[in-house]
PDB file of N, CA and C in Angstrom:
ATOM      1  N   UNK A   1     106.689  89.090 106.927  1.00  0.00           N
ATOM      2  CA  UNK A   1     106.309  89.817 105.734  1.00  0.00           C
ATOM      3  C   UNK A   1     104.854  90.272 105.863  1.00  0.00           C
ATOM      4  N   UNK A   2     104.773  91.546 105.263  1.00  0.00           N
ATOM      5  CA  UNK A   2     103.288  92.128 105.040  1.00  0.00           C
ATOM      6  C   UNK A   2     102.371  91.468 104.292  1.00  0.00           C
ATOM      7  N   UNK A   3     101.282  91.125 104.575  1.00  0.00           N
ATOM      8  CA  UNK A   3     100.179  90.551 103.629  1.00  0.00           C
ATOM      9  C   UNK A   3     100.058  91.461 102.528  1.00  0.00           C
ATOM     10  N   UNK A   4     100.047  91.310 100.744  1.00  0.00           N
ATOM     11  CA  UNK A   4     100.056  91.908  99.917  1.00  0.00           C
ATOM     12  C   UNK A   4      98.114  92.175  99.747  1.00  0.00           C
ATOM     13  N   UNK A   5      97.989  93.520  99.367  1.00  0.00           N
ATOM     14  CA  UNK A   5      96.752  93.715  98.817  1.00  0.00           C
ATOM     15  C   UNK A   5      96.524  92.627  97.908  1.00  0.00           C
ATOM     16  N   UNK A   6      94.787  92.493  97.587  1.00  0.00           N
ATOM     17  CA  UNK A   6      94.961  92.249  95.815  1.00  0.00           C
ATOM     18  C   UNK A   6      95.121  93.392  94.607  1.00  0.00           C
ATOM     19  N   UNK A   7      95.208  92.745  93.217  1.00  0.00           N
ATOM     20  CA  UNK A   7      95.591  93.534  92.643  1.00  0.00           C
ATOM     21  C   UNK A   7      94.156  94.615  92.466  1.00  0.00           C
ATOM     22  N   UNK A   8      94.051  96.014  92.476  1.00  0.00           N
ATOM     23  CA  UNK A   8      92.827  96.674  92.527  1.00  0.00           C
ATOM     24  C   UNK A   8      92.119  96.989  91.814  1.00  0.00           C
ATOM     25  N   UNK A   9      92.631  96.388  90.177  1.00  0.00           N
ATOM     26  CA  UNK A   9      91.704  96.264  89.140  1.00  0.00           C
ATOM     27  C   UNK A   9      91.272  94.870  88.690  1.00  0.00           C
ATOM     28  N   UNK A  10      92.131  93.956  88.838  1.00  0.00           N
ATOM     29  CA  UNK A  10      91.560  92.395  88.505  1.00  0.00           C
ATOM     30  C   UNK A  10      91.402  91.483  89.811  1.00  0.00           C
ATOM     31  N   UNK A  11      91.638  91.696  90.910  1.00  0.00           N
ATOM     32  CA  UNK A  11      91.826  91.376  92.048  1.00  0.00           C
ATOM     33  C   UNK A  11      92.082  89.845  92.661  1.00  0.00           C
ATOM     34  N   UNK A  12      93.415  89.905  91.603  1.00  0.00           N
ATOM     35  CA  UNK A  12      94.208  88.714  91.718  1.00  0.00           C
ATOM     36  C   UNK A  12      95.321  88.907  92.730  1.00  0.00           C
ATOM     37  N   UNK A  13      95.972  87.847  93.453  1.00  0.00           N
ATOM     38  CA  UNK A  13      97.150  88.176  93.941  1.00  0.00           C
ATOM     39  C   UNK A  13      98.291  88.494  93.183  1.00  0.00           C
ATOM     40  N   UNK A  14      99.074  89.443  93.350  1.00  0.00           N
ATOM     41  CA  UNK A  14     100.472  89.684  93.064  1.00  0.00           C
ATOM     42  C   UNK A  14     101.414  89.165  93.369  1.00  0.00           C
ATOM     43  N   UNK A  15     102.665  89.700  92.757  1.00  0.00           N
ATOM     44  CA  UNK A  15     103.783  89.222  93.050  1.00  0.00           C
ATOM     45  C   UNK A  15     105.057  89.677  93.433  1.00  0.00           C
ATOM     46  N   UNK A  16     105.521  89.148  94.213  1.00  0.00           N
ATOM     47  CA  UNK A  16     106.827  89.945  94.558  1.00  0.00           C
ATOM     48  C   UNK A  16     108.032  89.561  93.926  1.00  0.00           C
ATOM     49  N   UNK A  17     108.911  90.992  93.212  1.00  0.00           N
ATOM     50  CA  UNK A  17     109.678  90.148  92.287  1.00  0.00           C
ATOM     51  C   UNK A  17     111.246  90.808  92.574  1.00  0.00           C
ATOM     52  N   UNK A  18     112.359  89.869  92.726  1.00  0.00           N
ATOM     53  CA  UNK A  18     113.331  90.146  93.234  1.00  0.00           C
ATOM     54  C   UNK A  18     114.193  90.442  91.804  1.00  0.00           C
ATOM     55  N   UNK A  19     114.796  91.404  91.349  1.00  0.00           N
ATOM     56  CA  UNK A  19     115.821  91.527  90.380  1.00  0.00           C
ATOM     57  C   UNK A  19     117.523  91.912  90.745  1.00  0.00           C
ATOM     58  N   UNK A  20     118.106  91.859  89.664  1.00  0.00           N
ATOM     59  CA  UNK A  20     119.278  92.420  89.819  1.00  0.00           C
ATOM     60  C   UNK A  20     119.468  94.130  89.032  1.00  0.00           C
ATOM     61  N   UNK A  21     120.342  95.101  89.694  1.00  0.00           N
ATOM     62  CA  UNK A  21     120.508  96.062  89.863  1.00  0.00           C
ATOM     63  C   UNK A  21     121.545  96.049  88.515  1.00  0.00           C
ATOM     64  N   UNK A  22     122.100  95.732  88.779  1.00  0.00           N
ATOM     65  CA  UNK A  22     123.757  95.554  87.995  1.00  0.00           C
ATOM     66  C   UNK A  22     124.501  94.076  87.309  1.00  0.00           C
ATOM     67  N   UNK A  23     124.493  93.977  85.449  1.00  0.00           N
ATOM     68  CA  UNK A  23     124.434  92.956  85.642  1.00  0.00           C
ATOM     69  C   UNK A  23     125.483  92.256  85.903  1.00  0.00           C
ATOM     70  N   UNK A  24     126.983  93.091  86.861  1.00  0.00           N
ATOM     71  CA  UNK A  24     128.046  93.252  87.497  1.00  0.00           C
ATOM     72  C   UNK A  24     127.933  92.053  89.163  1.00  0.00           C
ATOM     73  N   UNK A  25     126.678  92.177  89.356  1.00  0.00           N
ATOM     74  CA  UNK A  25     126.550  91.906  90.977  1.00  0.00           C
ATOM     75  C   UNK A  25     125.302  91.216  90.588  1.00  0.00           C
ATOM     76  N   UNK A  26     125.306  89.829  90.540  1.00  0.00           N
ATOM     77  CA  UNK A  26     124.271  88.563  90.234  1.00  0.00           C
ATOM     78  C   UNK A  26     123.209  88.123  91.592  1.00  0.00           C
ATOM     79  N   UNK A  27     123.225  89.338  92.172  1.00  0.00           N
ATOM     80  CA  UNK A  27     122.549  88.834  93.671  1.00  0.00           C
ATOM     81  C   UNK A  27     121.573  89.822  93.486  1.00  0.00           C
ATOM     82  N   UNK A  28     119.997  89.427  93.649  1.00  0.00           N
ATOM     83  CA  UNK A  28     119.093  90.282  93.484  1.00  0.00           C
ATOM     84  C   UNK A  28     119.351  91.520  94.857  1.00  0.00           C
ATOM     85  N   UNK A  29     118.643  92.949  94.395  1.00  0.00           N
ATOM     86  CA  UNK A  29     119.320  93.999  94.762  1.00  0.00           C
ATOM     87  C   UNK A  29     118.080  95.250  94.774  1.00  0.00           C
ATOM     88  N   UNK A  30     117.281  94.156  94.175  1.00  0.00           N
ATOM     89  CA  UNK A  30     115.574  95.512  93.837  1.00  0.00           C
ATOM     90  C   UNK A  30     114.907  94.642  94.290  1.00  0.00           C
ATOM     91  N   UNK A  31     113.273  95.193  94.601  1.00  0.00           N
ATOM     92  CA  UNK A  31     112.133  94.540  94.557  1.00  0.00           C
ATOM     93  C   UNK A  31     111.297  95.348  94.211  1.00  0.00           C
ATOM     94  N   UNK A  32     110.111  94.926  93.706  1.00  0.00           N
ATOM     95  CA  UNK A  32     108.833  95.371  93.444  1.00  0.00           C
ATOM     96  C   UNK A  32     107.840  94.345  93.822  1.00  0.00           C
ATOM     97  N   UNK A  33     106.380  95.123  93.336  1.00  0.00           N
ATOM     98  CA  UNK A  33     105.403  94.102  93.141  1.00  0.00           C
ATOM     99  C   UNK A  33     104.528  94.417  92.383  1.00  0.00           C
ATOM    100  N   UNK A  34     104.092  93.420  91.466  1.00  0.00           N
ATOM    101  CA  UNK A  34     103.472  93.257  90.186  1.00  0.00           C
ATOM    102  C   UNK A  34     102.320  92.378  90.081  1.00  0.00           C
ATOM    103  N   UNK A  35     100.988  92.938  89.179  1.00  0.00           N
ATOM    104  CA  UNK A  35     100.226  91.735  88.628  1.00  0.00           C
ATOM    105  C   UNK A  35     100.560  91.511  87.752  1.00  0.00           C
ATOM    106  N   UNK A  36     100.747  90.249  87.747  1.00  0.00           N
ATOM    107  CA  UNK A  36     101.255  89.415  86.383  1.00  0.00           C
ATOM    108  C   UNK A  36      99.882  88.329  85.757  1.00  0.00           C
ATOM    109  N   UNK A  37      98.998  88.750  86.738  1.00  0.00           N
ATOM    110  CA  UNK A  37      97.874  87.668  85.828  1.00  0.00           C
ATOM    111  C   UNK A  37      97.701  88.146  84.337  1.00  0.00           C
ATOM    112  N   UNK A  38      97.313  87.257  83.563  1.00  0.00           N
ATOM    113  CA  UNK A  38      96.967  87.259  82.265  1.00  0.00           C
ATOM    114  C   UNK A  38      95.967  87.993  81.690  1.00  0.00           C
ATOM    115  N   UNK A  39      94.663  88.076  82.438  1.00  0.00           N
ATOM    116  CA  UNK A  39      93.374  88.706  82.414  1.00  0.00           C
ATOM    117  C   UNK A  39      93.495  89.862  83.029  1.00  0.00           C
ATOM    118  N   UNK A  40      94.267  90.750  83.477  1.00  0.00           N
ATOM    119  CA  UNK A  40      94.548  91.746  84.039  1.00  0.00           C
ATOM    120  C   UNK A  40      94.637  92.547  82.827  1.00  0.00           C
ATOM    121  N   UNK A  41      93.765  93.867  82.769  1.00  0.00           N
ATOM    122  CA  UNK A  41      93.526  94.594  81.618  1.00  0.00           C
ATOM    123  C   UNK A  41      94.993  95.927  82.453  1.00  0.00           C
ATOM    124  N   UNK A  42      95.421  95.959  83.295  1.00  0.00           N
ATOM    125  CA  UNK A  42      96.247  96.874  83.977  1.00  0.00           C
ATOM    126  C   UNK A  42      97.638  96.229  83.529  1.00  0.00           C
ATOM    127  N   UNK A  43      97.539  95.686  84.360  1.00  0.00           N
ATOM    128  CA  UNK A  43      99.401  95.073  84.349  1.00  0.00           C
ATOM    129  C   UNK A  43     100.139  95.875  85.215  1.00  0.00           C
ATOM    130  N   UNK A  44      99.436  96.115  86.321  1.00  0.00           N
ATOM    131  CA  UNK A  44     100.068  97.201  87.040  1.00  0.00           C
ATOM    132  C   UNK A  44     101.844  96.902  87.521  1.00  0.00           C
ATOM    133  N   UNK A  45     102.249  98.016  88.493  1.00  0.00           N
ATOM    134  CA  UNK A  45     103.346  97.687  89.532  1.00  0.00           C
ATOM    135  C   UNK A  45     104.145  98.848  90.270  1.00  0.00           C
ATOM    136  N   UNK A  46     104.817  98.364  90.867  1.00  0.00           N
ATOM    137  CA  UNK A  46     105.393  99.632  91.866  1.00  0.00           C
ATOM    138  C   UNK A  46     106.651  99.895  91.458  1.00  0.00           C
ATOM    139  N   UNK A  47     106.979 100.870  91.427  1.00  0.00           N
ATOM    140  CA  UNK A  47     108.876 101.401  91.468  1.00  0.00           C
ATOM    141  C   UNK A  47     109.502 100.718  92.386  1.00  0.00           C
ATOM    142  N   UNK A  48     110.803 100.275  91.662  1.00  0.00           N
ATOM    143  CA  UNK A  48     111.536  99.469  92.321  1.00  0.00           C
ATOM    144  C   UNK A  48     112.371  99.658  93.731  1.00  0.00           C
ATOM    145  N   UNK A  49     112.545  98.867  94.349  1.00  0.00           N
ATOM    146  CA  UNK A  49     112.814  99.381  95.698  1.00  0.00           C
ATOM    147  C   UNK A  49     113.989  98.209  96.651  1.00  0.00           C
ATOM    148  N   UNK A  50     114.884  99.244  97.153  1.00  0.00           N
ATOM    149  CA  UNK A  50     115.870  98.508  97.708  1.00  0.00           C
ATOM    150  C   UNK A  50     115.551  97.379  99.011  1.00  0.00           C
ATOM    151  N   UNK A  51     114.070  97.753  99.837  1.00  0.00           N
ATOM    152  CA  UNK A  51     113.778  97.080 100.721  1.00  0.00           C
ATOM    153  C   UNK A  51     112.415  96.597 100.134  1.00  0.00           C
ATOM    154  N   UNK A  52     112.309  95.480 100.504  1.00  0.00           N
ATOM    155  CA  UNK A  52     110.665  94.449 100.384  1.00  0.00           C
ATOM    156  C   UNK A  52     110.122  95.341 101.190  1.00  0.00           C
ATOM    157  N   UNK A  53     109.957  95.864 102.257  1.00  0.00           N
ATOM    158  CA  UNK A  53     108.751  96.373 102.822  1.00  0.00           C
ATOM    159  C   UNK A  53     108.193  97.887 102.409  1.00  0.00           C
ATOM    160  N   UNK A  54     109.400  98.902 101.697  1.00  0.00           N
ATOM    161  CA  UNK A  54     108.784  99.663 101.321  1.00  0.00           C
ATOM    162  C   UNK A  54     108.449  99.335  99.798  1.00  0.00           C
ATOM    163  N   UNK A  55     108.780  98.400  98.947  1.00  0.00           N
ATOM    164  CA  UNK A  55     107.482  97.911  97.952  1.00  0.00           C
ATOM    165  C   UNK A  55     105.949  97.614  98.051  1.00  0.00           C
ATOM    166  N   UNK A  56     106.067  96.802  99.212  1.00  0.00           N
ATOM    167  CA  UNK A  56     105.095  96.068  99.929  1.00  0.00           C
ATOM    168  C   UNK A  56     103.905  97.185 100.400  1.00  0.00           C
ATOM    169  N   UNK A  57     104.388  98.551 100.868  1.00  0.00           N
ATOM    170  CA  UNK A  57     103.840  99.410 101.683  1.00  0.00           C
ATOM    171  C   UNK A  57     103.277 100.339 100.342  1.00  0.00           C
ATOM    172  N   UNK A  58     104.442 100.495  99.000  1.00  0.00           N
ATOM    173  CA  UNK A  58     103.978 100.846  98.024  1.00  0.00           C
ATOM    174  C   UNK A  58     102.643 100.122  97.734  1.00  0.00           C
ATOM    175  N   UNK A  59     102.813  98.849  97.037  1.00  0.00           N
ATOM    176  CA  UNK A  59     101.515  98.475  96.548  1.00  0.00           C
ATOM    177  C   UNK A  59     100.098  98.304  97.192  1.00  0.00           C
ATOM    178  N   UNK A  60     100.338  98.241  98.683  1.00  0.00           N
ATOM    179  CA  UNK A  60      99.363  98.594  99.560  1.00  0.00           C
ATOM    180  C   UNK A  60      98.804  99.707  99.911  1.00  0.00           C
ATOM    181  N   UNK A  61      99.174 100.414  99.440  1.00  0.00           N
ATOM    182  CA  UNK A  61      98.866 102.322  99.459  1.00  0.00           C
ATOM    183  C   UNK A  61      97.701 102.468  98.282  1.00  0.00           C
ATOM    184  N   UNK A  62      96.767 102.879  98.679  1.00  0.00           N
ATOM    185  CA  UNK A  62      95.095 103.136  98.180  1.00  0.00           C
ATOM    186  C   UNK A  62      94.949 104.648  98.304  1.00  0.00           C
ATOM    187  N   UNK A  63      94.342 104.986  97.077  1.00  0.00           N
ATOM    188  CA  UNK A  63      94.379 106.130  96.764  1.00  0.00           C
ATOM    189  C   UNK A  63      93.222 106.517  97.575  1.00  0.00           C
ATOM    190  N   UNK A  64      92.427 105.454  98.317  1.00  0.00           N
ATOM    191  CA  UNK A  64      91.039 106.273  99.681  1.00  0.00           C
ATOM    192  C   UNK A  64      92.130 105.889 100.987  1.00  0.00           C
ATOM    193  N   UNK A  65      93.048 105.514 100.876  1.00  0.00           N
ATOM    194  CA  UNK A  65      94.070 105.503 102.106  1.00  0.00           C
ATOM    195  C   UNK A  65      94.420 106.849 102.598  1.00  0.00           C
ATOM    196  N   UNK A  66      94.495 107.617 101.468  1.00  0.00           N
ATOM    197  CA  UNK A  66      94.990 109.010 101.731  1.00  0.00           C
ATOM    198  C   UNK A  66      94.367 109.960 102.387  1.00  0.00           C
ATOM    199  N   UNK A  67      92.851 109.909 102.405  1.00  0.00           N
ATOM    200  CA  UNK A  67      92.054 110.716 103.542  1.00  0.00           C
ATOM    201  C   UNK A  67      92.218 111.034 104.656  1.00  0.00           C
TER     202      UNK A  67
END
């Protein structure tokens, strides 16, 4: 697994969070990643995503990355 950024406004670690798609099929089926700290004036997170690594690659993507 990819080392997660911190979060880029409170710069806490995040989290990776596994859900279900369908509540038909009880086996998680999405991921994202989220700050969930408390003191986090953001509450950020990424669009959900069928593979951990393109979440992972989401929340690691910096808007000075893009240069």
């Amino acid at each position: 697994m990819t080392d997660l950024k911190p979060c880029p406004w409170c710069g806490k670690p995040p989290l990776l969070q596994w859900f279900t798609k369908e509540k038909s099929d009880p086996s998680p089926s999405l991921c994202l990643v989220a700050c969930d700290t408390d003191r986090c004036s953001v509450h950020c997170h990424t669009d959900a995503f069928e593979k951990e690594e393109e979440a992972i690659a989401a929340w690691n993507r910096r808007k000075a990355d893009e240069h």
